[in-house]
C-alpha atoms as a PDB file:
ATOM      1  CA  UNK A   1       0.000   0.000   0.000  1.00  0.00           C
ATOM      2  CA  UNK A   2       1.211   3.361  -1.071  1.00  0.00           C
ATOM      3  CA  UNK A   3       1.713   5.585   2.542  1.00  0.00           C
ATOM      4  CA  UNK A   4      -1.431   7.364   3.884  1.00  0.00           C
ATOM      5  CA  UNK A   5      -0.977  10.933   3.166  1.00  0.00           C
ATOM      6  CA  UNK A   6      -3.079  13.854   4.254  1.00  0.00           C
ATOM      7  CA  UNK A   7      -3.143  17.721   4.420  1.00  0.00           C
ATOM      8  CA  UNK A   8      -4.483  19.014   7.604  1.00  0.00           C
ATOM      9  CA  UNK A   9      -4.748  22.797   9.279  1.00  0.00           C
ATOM     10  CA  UNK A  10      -6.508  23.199  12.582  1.00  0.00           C
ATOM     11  CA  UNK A  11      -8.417  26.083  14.206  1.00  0.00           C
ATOM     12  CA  UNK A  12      -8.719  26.044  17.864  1.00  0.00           C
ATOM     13  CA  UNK A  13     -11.960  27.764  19.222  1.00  0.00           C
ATOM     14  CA  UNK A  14     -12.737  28.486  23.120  1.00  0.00           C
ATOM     15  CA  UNK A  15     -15.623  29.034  25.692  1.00  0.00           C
ATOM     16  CA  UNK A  16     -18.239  27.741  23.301  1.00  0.00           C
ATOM     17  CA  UNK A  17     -21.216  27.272  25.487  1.00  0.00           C
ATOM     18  CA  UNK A  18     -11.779  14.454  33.500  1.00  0.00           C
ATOM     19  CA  UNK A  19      -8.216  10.606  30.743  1.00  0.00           C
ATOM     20  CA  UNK A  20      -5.850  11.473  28.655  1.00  0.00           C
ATOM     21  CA  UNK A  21      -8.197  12.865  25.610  1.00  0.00           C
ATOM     22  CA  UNK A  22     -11.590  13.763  26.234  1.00  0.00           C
ATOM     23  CA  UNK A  23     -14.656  12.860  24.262  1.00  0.00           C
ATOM     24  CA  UNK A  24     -15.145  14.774  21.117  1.00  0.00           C
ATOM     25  CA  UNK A  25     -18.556  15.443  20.202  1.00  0.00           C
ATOM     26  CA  UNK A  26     -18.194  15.733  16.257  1.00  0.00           C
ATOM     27  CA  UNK A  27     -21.234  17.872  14.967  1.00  0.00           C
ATOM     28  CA  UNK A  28     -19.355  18.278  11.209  1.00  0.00           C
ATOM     29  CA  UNK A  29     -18.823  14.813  10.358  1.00  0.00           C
ATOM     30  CA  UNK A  30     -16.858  15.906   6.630  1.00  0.00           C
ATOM     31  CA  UNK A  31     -18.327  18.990   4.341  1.00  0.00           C
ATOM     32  CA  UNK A  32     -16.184  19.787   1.783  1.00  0.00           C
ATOM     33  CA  UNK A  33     -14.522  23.135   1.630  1.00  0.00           C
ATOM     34  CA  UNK A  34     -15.511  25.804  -0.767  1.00  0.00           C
ATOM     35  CA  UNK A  35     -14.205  29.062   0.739  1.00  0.00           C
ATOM     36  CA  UNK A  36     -12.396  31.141   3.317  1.00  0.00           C
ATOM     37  CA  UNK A  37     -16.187  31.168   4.803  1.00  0.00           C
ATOM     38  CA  UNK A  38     -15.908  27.730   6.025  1.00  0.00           C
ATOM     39  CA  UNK A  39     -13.925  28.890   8.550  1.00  0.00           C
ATOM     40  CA  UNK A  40     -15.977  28.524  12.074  1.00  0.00           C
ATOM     41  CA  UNK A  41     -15.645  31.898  13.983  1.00  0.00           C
ATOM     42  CA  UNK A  42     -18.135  30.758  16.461  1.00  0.00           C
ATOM     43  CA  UNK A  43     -16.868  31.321  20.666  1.00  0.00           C
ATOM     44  CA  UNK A  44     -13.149  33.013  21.655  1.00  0.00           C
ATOM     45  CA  UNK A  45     -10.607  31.996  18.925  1.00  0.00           C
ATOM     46  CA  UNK A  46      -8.006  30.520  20.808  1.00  0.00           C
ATOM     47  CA  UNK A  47      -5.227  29.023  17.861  1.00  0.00           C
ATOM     48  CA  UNK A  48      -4.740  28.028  14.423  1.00  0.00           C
ATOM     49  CA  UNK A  49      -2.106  25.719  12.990  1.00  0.00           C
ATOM     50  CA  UNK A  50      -0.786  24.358  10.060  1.00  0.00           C
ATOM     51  CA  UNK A  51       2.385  22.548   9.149  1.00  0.00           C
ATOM     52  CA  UNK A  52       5.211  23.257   6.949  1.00  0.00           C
ATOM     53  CA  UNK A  53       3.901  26.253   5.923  1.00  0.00           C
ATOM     54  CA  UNK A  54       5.079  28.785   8.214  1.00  0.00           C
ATOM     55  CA  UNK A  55       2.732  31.666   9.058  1.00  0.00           C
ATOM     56  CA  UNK A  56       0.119  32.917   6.835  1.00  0.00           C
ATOM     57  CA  UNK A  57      -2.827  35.320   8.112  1.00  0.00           C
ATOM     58  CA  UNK A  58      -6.531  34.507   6.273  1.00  0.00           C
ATOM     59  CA  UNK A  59      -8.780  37.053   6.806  1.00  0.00           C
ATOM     60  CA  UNK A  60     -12.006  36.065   7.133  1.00  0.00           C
ATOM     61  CA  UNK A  61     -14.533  39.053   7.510  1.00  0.00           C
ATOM     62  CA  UNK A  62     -13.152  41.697   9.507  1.00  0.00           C
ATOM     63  CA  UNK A  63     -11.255  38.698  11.835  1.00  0.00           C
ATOM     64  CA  UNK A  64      -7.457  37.728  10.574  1.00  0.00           C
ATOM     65  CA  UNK A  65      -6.627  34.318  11.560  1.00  0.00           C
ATOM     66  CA  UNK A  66      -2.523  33.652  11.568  1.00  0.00           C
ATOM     67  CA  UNK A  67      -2.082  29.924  10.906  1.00  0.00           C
ATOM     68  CA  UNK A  68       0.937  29.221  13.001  1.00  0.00           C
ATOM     69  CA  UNK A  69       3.468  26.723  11.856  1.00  0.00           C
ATOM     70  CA  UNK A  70       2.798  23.654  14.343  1.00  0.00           C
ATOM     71  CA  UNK A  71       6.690  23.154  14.024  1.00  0.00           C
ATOM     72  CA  UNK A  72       7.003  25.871  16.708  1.00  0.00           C
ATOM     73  CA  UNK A  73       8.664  24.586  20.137  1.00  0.00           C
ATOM     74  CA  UNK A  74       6.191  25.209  23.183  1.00  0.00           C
ATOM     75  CA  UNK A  75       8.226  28.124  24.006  1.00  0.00           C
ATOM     76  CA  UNK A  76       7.614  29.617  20.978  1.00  0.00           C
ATOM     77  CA  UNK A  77       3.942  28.145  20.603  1.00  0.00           C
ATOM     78  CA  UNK A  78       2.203  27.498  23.680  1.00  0.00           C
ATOM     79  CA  UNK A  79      -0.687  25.999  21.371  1.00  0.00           C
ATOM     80  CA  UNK A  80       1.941  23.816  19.546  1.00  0.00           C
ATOM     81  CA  UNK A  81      -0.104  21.142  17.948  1.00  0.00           C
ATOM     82  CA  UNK A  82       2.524  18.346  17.152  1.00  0.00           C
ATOM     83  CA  UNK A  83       1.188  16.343  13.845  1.00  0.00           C
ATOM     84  CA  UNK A  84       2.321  13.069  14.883  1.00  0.00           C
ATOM     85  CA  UNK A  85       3.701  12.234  18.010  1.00  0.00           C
ATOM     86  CA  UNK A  86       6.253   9.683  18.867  1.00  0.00           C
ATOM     87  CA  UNK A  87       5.015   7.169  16.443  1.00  0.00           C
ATOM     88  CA  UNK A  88       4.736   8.726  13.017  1.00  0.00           C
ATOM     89  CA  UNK A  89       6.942  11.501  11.086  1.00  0.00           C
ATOM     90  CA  UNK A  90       5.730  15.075   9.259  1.00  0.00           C
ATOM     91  CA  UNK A  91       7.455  16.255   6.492  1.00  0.00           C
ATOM     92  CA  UNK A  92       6.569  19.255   4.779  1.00  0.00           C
ATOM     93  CA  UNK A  93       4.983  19.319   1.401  1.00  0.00           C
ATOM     94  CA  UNK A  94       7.462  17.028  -0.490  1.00  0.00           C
ATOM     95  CA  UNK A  95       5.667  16.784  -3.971  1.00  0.00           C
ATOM     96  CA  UNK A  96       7.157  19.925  -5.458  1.00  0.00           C
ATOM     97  CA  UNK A  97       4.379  22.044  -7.111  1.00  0.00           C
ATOM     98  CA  UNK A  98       1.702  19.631  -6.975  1.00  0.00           C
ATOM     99  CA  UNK A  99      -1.863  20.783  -5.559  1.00  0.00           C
ATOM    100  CA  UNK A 100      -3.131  19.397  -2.737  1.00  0.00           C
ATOM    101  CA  UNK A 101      -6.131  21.496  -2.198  1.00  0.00           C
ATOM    102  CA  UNK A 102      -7.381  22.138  -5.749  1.00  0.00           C
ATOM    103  CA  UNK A 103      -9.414  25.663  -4.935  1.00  0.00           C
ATOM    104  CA  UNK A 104     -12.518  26.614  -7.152  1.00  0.00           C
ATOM    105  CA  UNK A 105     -11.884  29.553  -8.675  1.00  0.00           C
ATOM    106  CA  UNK A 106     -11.643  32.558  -6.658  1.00  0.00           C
ATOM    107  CA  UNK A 107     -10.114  30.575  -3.862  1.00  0.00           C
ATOM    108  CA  UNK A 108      -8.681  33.060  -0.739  1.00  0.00           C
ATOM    109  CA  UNK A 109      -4.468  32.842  -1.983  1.00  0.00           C
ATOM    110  CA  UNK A 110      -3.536  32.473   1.862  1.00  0.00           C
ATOM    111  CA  UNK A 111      -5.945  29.817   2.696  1.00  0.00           C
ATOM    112  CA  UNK A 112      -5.114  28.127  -0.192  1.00  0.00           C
ATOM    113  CA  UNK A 113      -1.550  28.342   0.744  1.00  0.00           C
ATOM    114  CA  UNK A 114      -2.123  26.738   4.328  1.00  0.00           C
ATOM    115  CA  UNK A 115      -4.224  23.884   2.533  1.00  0.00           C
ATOM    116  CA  UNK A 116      -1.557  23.133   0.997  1.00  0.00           C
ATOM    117  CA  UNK A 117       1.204  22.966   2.950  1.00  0.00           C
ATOM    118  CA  UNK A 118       1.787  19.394   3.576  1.00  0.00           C
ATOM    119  CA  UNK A 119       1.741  15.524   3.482  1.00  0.00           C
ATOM    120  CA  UNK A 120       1.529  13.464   6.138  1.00  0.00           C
ATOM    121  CA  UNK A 121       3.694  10.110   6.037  1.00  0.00           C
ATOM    122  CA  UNK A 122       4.158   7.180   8.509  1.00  0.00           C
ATOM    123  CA  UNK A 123       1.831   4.649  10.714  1.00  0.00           C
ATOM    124  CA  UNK A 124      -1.840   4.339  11.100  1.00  0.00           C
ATOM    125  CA  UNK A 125      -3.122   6.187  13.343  1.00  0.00           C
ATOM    126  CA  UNK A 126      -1.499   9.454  12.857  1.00  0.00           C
ATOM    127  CA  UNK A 127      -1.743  11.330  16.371  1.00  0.00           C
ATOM    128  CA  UNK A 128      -3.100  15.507  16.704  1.00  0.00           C
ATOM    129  CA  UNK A 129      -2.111  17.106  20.264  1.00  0.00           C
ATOM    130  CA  UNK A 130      -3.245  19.962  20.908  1.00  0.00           C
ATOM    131  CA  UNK A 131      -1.216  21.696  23.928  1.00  0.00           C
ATOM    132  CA  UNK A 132      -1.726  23.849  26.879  1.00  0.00           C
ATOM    133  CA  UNK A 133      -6.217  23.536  27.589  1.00  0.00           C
ATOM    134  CA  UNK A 134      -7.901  24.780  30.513  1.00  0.00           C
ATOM    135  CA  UNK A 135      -9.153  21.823  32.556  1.00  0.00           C
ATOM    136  CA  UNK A 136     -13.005  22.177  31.926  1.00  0.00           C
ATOM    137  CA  UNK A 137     -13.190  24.268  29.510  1.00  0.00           C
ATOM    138  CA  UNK A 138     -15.132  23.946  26.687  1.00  0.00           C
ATOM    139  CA  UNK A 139     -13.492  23.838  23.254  1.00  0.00           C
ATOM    140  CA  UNK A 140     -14.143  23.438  19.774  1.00  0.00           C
ATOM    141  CA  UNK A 141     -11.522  22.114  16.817  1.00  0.00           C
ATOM    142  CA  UNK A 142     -11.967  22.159  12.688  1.00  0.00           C
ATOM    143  CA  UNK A 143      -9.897  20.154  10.960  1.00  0.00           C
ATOM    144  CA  UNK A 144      -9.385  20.443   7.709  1.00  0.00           C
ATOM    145  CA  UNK A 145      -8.006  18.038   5.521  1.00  0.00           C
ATOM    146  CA  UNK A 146      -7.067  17.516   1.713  1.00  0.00           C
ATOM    147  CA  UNK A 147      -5.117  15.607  -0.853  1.00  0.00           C
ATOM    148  CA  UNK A 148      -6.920  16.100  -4.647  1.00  0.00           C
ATOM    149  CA  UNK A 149      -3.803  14.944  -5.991  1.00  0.00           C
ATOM    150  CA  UNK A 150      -4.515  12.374  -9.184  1.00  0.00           C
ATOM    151  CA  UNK A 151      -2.938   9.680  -7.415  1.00  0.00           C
ATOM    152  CA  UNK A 152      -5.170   9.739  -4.514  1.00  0.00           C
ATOM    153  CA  UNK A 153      -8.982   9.371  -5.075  1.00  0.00           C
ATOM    154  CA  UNK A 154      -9.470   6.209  -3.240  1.00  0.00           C
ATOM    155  CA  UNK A 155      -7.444   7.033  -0.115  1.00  0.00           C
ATOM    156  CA  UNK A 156      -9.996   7.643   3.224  1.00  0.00           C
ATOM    157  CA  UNK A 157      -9.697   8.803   6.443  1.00  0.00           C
ATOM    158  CA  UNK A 158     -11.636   9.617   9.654  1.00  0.00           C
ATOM    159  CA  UNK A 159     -11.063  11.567  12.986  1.00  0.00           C
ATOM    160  CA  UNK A 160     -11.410  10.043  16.467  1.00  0.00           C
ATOM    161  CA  UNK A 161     -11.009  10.781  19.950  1.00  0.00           C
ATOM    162  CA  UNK A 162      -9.693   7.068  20.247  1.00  0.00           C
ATOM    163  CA  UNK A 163      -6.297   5.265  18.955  1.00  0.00           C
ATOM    164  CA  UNK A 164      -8.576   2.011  18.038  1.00  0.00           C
ATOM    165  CA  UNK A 165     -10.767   2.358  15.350  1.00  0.00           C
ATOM    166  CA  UNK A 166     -14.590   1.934  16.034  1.00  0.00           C
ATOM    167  CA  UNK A 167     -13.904   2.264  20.055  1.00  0.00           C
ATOM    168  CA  UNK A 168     -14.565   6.035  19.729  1.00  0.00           C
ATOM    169  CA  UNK A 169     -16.389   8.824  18.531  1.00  0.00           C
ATOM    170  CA  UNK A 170     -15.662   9.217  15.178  1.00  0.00           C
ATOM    171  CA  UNK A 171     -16.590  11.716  11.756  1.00  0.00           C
ATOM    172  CA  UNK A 172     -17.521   9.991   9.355  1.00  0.00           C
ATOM    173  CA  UNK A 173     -15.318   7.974   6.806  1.00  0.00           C
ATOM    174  CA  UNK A 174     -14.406  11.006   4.022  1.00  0.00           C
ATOM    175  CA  UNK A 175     -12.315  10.411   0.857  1.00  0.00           C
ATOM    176  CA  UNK A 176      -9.050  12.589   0.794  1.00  0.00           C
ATOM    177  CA  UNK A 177      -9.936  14.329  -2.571  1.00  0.00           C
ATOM    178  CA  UNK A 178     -13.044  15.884  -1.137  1.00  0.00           C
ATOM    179  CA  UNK A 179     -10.830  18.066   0.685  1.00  0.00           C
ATOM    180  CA  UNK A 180     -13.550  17.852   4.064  1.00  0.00           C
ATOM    181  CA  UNK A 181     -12.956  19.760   7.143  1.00  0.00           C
ATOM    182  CA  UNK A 182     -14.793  18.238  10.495  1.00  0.00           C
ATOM    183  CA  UNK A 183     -15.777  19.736  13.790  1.00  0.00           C
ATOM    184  CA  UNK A 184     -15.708  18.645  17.148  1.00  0.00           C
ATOM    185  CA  UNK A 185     -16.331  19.505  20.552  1.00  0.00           C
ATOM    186  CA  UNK A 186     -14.751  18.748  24.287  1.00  0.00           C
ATOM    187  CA  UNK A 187     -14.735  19.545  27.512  1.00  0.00           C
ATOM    188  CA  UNK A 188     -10.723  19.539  28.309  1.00  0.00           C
ATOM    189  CA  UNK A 189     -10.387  16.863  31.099  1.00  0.00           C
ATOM    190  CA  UNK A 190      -5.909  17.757  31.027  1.00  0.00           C
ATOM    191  CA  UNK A 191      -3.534  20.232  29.477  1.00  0.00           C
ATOM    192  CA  UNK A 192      -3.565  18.407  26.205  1.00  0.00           C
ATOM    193  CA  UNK A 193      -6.556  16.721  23.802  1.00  0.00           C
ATOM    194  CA  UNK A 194      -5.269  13.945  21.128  1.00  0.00           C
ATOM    195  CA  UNK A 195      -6.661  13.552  18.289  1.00  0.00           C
ATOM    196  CA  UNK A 196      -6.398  10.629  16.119  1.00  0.00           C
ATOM    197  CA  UNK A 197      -6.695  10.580  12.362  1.00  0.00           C
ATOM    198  CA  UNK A 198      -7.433   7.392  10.955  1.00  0.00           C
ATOM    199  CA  UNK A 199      -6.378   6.335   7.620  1.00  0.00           C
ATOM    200  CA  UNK A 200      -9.229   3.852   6.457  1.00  0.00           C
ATOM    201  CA  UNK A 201      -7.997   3.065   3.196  1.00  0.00           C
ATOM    202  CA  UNK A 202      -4.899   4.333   2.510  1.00  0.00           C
END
């Protein structure tokens, strides 16, 4: 099998209404994205990362975003999402000039520029953390994620707040080249929520 690859950006919300990852509550189970528009601005935006990118700002509205580059030490980024964890590698976008995210026309440049920023590579599941959440508080992630690459139509994925597939809450299975972005909720029960992004067929 040819390695699971997939583009993802995340935007942390907070304030929106105890284990290592809480339950998400997924509410977007995989739309496709169409615009800058798709981007939630619902409750206290909290962070927004991408990787291999470095930092691009997308306005949306009268609200600029700055997609930080998840690479970012703690220090640096207290939000620092890390893309895989101990068990899987990031690499940024390693296909030269290909598209990942092929926009409709009058795509937003800078959004179009975080979507595609890079592939994934390495073991099933890939692993999401997001760092430094307020015990109890209420928080709200959108993932995006995209590969429309020729090569790729058949490859799937899901998101779940468990490392075993089918023994969490899960979106919905999604095919790579419908370049879907999902949304969750949870109540932070530690400093840190995992998310796990399941490559179904890869």
């Amino acid at each position: 099998m040819k390695p699971a690859k997939s583009l993802p950006c995340v935007v942390l919300l907070a304030g929106l209404a105890t284990a290592p990852a809480a339950p998400i509550t997924w509410t977007n189970l995989g739309t496709t994205t169409t615009s800058v528009n798709d981007i939630d601005l619902s409750g206290t935006h909290v962070h927004a990362g991408s990787w291999g990118t470095g930092s691009i700002d997308v306005t949306v509205g009268s609200e600029t975003i700055t997609f930080q580059d998840a690479y970012r030490t703690p220090s640096e980024d207290p939000y620092a999402s890390a893309p895989a964890g101990a068990d899987s590698a990031a690499s940024s976008n390693g296909e030269g000039t290909q598209d990942f995210f092929a926009a409709p026309g009058g795509f937003d440049a800078s959004f179009h520029a975080v979507l595609d920023g890079l592939a994934w590579d390495g073991p099933n599941p890939k692993r999401l953390v997001v760092a430094n959440l307020t015990a109890g508080r209420t928080y709200q992630v959108q993932i995006f994620t995209s590969d429309d690459r020729s090569c790729c139509g058949e490859r799937t994925q899901l998101w779940s707040d468990n490392v075993a597939i089918g023994s969490g809450n899960e979106t919905s299975t999604f095919a790579h080249n419908s370049s879907s972005f999902v949304i969750g909720s949870f109540t932070a029960d530690a400093t840190t929520q995992t998310i796990y992004g399941h490559g179904v067929n890869q």
